[in-house]
C-alpha atoms as a PDB file:
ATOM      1  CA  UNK A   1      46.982 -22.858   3.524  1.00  0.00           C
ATOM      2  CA  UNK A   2      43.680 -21.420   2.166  1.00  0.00           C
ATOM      3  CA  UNK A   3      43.325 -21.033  -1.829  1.00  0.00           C
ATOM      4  CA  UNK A   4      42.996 -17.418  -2.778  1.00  0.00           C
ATOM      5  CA  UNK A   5      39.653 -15.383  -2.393  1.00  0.00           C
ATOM      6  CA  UNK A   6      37.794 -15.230  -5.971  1.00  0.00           C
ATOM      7  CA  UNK A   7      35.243 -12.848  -5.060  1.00  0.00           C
ATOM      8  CA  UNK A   8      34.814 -10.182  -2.357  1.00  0.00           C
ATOM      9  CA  UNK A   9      30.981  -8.774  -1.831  1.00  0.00           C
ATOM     10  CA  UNK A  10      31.093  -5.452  -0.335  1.00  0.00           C
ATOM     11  CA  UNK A  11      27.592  -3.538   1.100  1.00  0.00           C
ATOM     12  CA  UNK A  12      28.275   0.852   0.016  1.00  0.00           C
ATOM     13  CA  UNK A  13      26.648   2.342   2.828  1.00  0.00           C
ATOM     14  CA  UNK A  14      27.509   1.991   6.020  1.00  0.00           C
ATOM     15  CA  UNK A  15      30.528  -0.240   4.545  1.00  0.00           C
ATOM     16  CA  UNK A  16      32.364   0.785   1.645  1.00  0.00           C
ATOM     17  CA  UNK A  17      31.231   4.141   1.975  1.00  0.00           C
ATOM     18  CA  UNK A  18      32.119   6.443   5.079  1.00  0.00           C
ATOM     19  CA  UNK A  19      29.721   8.645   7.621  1.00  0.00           C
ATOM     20  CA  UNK A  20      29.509  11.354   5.377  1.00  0.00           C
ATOM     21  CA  UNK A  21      28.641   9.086   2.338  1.00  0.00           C
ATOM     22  CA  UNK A  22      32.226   9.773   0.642  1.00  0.00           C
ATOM     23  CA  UNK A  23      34.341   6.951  -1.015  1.00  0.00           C
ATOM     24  CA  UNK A  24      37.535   7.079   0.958  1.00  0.00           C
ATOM     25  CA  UNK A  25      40.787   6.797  -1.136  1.00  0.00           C
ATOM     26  CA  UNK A  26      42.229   3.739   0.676  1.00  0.00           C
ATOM     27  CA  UNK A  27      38.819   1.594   0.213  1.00  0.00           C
ATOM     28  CA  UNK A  28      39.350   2.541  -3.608  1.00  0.00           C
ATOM     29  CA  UNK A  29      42.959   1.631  -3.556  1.00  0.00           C
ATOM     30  CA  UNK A  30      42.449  -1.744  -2.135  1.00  0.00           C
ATOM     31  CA  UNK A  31      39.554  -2.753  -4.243  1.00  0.00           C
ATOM     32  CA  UNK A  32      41.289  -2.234  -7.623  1.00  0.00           C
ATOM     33  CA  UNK A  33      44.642  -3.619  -6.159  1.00  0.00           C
ATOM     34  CA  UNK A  34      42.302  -7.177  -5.280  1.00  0.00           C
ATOM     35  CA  UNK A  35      40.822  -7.142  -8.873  1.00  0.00           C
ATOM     36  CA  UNK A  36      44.423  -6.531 -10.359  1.00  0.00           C
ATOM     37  CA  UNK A  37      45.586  -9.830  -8.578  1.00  0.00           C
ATOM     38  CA  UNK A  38      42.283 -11.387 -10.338  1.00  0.00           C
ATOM     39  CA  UNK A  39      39.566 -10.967  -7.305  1.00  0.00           C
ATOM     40  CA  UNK A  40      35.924 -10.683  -8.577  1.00  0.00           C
ATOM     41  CA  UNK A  41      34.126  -7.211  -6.706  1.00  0.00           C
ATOM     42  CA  UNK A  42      30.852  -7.739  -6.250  1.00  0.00           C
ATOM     43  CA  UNK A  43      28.915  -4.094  -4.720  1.00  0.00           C
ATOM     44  CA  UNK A  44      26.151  -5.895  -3.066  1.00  0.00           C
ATOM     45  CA  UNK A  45      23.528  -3.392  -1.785  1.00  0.00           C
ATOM     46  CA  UNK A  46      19.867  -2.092  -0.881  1.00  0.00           C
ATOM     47  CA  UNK A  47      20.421   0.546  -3.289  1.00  0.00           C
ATOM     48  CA  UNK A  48      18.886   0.816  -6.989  1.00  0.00           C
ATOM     49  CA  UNK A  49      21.089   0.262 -10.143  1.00  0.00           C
ATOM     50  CA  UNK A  50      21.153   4.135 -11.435  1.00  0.00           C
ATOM     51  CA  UNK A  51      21.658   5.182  -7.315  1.00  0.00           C
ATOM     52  CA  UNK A  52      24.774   2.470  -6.881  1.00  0.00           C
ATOM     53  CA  UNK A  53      26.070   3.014 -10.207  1.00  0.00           C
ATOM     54  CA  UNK A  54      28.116   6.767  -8.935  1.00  0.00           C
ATOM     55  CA  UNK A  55      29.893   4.718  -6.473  1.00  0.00           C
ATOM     56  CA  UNK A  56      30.922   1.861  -9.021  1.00  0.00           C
ATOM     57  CA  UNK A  57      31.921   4.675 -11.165  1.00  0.00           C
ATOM     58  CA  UNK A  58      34.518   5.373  -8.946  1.00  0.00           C
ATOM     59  CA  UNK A  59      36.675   2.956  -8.957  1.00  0.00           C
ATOM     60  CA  UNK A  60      38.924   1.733 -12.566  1.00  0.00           C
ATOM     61  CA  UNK A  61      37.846  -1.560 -12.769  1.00  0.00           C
ATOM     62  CA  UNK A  62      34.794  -3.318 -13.831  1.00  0.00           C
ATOM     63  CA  UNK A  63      32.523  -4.121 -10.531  1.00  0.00           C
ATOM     64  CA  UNK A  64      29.693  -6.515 -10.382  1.00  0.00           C
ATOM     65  CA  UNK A  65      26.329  -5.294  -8.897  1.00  0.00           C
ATOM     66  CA  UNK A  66      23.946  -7.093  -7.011  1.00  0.00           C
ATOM     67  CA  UNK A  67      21.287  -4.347  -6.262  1.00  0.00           C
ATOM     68  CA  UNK A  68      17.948  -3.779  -4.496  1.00  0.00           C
ATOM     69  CA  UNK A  69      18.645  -6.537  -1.612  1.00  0.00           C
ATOM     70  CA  UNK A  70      19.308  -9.127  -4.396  1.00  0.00           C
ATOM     71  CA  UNK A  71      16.520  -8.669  -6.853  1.00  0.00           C
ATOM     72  CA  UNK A  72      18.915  -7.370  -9.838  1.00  0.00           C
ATOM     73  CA  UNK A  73      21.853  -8.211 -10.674  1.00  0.00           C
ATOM     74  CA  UNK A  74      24.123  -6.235 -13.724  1.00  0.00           C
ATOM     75  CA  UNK A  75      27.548  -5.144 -14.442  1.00  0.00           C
ATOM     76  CA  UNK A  76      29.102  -2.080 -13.886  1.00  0.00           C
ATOM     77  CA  UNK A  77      29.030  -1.261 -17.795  1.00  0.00           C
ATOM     78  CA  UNK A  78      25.257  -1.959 -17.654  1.00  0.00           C
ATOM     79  CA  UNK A  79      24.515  -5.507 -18.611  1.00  0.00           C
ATOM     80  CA  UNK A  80      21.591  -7.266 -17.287  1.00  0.00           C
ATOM     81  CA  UNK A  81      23.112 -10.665 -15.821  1.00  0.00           C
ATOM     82  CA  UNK A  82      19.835 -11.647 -13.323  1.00  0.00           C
ATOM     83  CA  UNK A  83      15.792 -10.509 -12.308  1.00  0.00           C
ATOM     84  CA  UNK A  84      14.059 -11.544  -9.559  1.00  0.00           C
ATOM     85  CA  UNK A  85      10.745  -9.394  -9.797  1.00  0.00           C
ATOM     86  CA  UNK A  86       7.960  -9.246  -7.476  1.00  0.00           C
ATOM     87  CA  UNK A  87       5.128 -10.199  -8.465  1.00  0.00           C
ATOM     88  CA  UNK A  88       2.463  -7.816  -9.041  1.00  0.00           C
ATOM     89  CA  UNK A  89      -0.379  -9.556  -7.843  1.00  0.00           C
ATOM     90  CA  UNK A  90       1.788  -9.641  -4.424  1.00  0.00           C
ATOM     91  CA  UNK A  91       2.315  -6.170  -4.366  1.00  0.00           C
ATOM     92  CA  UNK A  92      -1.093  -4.503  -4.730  1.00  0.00           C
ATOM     93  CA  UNK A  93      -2.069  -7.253  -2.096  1.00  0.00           C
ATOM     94  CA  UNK A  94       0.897  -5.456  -0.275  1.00  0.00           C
ATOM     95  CA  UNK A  95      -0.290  -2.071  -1.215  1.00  0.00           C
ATOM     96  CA  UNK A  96      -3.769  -2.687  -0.018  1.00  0.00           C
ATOM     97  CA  UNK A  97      -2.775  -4.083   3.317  1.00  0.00           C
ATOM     98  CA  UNK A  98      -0.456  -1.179   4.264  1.00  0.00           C
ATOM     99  CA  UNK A  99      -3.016   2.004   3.653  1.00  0.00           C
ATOM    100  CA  UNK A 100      -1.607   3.248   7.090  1.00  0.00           C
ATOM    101  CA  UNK A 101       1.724   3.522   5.588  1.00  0.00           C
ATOM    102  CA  UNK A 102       1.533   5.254   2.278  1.00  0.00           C
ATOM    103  CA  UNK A 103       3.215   8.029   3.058  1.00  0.00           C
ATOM    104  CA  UNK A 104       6.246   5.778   3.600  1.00  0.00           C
ATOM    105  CA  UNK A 105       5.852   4.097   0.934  1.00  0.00           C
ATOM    106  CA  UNK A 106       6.767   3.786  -3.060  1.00  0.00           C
ATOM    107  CA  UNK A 107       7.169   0.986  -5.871  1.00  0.00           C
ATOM    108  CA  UNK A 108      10.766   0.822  -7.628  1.00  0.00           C
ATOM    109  CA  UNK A 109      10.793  -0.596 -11.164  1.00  0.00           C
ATOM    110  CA  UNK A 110      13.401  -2.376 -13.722  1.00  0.00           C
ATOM    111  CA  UNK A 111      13.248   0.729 -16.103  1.00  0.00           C
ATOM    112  CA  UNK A 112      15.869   2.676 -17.960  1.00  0.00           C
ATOM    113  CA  UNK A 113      15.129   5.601 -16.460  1.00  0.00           C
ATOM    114  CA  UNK A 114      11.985   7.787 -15.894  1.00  0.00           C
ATOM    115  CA  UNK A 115       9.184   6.183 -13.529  1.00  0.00           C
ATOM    116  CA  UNK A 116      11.603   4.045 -11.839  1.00  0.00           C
ATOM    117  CA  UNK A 117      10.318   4.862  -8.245  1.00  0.00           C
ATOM    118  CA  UNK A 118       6.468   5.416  -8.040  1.00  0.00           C
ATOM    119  CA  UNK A 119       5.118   7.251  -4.608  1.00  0.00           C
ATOM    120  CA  UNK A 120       1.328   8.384  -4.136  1.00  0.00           C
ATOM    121  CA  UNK A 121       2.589  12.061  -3.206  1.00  0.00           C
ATOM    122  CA  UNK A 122       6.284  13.602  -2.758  1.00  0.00           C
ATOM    123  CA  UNK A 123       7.094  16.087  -0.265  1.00  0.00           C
ATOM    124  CA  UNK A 124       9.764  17.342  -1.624  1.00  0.00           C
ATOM    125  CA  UNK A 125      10.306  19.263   1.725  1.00  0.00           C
ATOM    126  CA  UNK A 126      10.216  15.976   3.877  1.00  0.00           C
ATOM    127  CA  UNK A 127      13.593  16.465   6.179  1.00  0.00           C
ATOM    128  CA  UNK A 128      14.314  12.886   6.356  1.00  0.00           C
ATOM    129  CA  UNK A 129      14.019  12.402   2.828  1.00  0.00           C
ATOM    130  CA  UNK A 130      14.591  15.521   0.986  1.00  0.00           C
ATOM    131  CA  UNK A 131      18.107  15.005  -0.118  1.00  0.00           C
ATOM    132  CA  UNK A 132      17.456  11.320  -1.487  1.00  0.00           C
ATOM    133  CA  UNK A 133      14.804  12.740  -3.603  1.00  0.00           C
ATOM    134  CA  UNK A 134      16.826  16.153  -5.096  1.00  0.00           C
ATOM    135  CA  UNK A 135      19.360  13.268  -6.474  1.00  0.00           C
ATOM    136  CA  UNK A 136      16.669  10.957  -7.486  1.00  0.00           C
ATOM    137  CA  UNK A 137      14.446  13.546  -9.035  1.00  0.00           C
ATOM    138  CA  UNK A 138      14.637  12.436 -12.922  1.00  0.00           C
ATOM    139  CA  UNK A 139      13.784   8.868 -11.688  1.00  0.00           C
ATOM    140  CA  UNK A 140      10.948   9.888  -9.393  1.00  0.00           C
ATOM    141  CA  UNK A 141       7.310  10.018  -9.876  1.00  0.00           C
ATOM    142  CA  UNK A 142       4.193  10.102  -8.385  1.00  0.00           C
ATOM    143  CA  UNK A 143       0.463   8.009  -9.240  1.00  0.00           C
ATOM    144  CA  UNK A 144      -2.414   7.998  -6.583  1.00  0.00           C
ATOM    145  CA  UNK A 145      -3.677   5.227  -5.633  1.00  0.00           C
ATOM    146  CA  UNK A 146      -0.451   4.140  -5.805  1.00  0.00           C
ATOM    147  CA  UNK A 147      -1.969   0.549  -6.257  1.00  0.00           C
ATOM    148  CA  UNK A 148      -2.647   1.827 -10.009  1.00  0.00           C
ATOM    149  CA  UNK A 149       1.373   1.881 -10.883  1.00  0.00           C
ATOM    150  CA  UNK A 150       1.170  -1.748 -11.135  1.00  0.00           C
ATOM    151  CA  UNK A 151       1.184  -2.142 -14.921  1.00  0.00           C
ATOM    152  CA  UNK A 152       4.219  -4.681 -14.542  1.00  0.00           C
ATOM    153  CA  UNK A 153       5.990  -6.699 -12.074  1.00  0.00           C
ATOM    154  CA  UNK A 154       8.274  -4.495  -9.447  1.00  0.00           C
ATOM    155  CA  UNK A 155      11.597  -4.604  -8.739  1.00  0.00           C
ATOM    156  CA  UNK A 156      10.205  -4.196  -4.445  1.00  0.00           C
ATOM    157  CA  UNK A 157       7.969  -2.373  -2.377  1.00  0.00           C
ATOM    158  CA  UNK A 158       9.521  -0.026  -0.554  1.00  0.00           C
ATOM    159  CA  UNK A 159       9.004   1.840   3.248  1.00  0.00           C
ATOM    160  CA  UNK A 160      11.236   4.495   4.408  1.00  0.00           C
ATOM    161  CA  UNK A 161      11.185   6.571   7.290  1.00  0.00           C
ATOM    162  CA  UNK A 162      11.921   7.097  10.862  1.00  0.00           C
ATOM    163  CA  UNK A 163      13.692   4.105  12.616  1.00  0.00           C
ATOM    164  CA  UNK A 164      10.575   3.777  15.002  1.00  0.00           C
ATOM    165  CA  UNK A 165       8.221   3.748  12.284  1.00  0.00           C
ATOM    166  CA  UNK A 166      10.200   0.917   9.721  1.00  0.00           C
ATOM    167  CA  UNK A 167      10.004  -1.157  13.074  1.00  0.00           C
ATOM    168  CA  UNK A 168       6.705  -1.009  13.083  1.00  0.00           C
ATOM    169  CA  UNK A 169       6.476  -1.399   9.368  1.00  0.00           C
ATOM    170  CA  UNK A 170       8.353  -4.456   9.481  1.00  0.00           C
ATOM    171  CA  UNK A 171       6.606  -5.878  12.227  1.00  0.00           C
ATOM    172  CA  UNK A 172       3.314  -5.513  10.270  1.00  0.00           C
ATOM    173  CA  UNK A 173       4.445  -7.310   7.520  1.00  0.00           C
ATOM    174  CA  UNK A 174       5.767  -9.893   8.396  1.00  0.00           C
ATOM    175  CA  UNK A 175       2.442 -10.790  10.531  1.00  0.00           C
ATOM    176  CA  UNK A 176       0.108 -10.910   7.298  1.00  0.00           C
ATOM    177  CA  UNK A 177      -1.267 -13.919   6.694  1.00  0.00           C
ATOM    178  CA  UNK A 178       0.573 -14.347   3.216  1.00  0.00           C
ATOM    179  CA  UNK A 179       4.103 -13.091   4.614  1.00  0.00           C
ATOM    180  CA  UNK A 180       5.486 -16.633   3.232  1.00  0.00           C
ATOM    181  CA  UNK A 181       4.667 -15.095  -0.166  1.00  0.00           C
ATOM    182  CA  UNK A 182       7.495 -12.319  -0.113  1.00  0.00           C
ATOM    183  CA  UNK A 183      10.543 -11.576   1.780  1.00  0.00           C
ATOM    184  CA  UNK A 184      11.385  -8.311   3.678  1.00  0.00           C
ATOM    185  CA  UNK A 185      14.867  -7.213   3.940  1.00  0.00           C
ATOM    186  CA  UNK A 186      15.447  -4.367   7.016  1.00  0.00           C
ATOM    187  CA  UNK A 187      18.272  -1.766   7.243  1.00  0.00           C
ATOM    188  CA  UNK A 188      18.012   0.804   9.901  1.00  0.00           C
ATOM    189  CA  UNK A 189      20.811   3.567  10.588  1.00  0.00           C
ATOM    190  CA  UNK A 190      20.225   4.326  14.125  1.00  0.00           C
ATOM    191  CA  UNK A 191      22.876   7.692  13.972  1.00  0.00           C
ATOM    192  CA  UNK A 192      20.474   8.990  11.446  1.00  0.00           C
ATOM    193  CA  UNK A 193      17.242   7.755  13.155  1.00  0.00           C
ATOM    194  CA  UNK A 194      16.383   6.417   9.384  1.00  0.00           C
ATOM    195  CA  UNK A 195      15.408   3.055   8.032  1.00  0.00           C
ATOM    196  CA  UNK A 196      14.109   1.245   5.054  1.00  0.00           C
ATOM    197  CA  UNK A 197      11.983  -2.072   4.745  1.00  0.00           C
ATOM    198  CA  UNK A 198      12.029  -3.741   1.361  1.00  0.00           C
ATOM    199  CA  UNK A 199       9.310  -6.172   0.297  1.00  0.00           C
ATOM    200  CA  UNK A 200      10.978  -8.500  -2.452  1.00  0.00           C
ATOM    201  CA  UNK A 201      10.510 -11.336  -4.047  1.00  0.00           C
ATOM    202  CA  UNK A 202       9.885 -14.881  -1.830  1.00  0.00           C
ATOM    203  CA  UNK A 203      12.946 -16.113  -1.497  1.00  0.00           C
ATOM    204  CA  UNK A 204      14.670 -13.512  -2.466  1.00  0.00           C
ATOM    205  CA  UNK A 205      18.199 -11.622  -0.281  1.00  0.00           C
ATOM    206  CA  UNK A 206      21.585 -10.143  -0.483  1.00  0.00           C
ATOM    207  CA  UNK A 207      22.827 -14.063   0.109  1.00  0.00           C
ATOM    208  CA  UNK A 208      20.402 -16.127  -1.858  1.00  0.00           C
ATOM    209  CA  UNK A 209      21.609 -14.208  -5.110  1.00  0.00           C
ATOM    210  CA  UNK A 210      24.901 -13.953  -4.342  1.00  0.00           C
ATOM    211  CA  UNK A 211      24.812 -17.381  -3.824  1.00  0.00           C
ATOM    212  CA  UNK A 212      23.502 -17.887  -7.131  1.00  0.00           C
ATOM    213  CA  UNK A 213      25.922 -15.712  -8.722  1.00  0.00           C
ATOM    214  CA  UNK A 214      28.830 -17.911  -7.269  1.00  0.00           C
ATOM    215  CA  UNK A 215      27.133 -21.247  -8.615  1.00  0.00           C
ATOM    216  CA  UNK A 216      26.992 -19.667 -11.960  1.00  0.00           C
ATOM    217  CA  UNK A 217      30.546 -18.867 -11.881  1.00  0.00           C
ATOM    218  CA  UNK A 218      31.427 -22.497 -10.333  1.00  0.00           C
ATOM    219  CA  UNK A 219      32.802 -21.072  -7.415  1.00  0.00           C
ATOM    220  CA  UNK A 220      32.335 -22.487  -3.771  1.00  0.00           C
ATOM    221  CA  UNK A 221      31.503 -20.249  -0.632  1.00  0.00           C
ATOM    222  CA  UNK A 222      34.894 -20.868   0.666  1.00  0.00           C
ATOM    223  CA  UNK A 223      35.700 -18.583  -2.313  1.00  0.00           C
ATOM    224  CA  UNK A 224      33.803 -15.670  -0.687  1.00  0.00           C
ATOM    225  CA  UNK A 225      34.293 -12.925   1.533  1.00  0.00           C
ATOM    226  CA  UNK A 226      31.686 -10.489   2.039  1.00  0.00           C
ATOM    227  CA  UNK A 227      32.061  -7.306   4.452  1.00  0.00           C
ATOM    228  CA  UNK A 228      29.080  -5.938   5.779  1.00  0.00           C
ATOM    229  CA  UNK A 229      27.415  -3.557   8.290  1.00  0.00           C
ATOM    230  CA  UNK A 230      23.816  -4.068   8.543  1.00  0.00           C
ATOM    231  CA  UNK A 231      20.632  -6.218   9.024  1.00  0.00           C
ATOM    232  CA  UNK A 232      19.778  -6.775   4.616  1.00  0.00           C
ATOM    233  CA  UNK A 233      23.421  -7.941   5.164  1.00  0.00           C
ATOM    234  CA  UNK A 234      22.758 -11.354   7.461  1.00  0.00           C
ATOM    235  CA  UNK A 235      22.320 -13.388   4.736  1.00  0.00           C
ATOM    236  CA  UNK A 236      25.282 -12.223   2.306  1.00  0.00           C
ATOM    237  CA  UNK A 237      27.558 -12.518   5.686  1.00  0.00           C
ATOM    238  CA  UNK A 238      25.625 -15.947   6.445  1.00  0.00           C
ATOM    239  CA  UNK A 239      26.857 -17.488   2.809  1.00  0.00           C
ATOM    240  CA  UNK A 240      30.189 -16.735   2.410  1.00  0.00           C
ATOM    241  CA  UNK A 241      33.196 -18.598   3.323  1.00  0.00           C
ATOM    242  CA  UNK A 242      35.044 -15.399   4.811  1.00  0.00           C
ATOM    243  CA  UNK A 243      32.168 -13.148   6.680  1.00  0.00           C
ATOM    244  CA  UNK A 244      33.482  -9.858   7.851  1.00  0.00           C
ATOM    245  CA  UNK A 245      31.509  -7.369   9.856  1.00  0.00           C
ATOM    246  CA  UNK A 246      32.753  -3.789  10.121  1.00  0.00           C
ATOM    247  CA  UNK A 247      33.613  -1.706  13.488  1.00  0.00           C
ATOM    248  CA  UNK A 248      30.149   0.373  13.028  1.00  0.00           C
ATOM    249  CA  UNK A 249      27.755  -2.921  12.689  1.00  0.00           C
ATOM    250  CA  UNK A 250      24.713  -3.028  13.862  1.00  0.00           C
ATOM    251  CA  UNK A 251      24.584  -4.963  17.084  1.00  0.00           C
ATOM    252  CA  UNK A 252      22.507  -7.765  16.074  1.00  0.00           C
ATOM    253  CA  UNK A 253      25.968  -8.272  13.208  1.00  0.00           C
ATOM    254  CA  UNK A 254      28.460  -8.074  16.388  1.00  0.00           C
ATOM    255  CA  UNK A 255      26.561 -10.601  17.997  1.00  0.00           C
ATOM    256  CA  UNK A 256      27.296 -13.626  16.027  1.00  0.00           C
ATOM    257  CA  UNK A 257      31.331 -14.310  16.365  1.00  0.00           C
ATOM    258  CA  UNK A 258      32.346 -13.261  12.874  1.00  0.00           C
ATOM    259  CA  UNK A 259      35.379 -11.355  11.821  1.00  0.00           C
ATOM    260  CA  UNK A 260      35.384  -7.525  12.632  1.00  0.00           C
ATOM    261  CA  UNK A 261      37.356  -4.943  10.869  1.00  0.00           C
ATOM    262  CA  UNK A 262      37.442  -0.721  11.975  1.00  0.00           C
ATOM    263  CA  UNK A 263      34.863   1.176  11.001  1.00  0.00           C
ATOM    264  CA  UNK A 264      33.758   2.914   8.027  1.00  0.00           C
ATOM    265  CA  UNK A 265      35.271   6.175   9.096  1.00  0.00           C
ATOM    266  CA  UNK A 266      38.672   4.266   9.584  1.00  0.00           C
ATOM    267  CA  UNK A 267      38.732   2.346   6.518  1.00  0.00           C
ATOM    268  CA  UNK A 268      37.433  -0.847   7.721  1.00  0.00           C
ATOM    269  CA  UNK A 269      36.909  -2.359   4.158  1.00  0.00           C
ATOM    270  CA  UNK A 270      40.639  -1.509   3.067  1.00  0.00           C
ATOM    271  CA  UNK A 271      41.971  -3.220   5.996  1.00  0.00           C
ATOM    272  CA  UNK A 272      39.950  -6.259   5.727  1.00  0.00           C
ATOM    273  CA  UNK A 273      41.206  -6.379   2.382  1.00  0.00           C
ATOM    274  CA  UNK A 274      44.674  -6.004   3.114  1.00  0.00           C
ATOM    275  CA  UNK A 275      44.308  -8.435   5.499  1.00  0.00           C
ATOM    276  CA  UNK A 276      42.584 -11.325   3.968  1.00  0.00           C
ATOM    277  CA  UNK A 277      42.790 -11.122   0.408  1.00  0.00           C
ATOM    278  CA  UNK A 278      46.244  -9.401  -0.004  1.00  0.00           C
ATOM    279  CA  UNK A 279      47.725 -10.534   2.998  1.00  0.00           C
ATOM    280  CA  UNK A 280      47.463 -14.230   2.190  1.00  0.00           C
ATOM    281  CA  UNK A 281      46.244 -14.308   6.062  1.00  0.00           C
ATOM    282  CA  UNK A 282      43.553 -16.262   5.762  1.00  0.00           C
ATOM    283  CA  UNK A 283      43.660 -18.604   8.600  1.00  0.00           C
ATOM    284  CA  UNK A 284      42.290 -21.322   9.758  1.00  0.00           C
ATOM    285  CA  UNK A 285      40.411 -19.836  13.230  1.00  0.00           C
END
């Protein structure tokens, strides 16, 4: 028989969340039931601290939070536990060699609030976009050339925009001659033709910090489950012991013979739950 899960790492969107970006009831019911039996939550996510932190609000127990693909982690009452910055000197070399792309693109910062998230010029009428920046608005701001925000190391680099366009984004980068000198994490949500490419810190993922974050805690892999949905996911789904991919995965997720559960419209995270951690099913297969 398998020893007990210590930690379950759990992707919001696409994942934990549902189509219409709502928390349902049964994925918050079966997270605070695993802590209660003493099971670490980890929220592990693309997402910055101040735009996860709603959805850790939601739940009555204290949540870990790995954020921005890996680059910060903190707790859910606000404690700094880990920074993996980017350096600075790497992003304006970034910057400079992605002038096609500025309208795509912004700089996201560890600060407590205003400036977080620097773009040359906001259209706050962009349809894609619109709604992430009315809920984002007191952490937005704009500085052009957007090279200039640079006054400290970033959190990431950041492209958003049509699913065709991060593609091409993404394909870019990674061909520049000093690619080895960041990493790019990719998440594309093909229903809503919309994407994001993060430039982060060499090295730097969902897994290599979660992986870190077990090793601090003296845990093993085999103590791990992660549930994910999505390409920044590979490597968080890659490390743990217990890799679960949900009903509405991307393909590419599918493809590789791990676990799946329903989708995010069915509850798929509350199920795997139920299954593996409260279930004591966690066969050998």
């Amino acid at each position: 028989m398998k020893m007990p899960l210590r930690l379950i790492a759990l992707d919001i969107d696409g994942t934990l969340l549902d189509e219409r970006s709502q928390l349902p009831a049964i994925n918050r019911e079966a997270v605070a039931e695993a802590h209660a039996r003493g099971i670490e939550i980890a929220l592990v996510t693309g997402r910055r601290y101040d735009f996860a932190l709603p959805i850790a609000k939601l739940f009555p127990c204290p949540l870990t939070m790995i954020v921005n693909n890996g680059a910060l982690v903190k707790s859910s009452c606000g404690e700094t536990e880990f920074v993996n910055l980017l350096p600075s000197a790497i992003a304006a070399r970034v910057i400079d060699e992605t002038s096609a792309f500025h309208e795509m693109a912004s700089v996201c910062f560890n600060r407590p609030r205003e400036n977080q998230v620097i773009y040359e010029r906001i259209d706050w009428q962009d349809p894609l976009r619109r709604v992430y920046f009315e809920r984002n608005r007191e952490y937005l701001a704009e500085m052009s050339p957007l090279r200039d925000c640079l006054t400290e190391d970033p959190i990431q680099v950041m492209f958003t925009g049509y699913t065709k366009q991060v593609r091409e984004v993404e394909t870019f980068l990674a061909a520049l001659p000093f690619a080895s000198e960041y990493s790019i994490a990719m998440t594309v949500y093909t229903k809503r033709d919309f994407g994001l490419v993060d430039v982060i810190a060499q090295g730097c993922s969902k897994g290599s910090t979660l992986a870190e974050w077990v090793r601090r805690r003296g845990w093993r892999r085999e103590d791990v489950m992660a549930i994910g949905d999505n390409l920044n996911d590979m490597e968080m789904l890659q490390f743990a012991g217990l890799p679960v991919v949900m009903g509405n995965s991307v393909p590419e997720l599918k493809s590789l013979g791990w676990r799946e559960t329903l989708s995010n419209d069915q509850g798929g995270v509350a199920a795997a739950i139920e299954l593996y951690a409260l279930g004591n099913a966690l066969e050998n297969s």
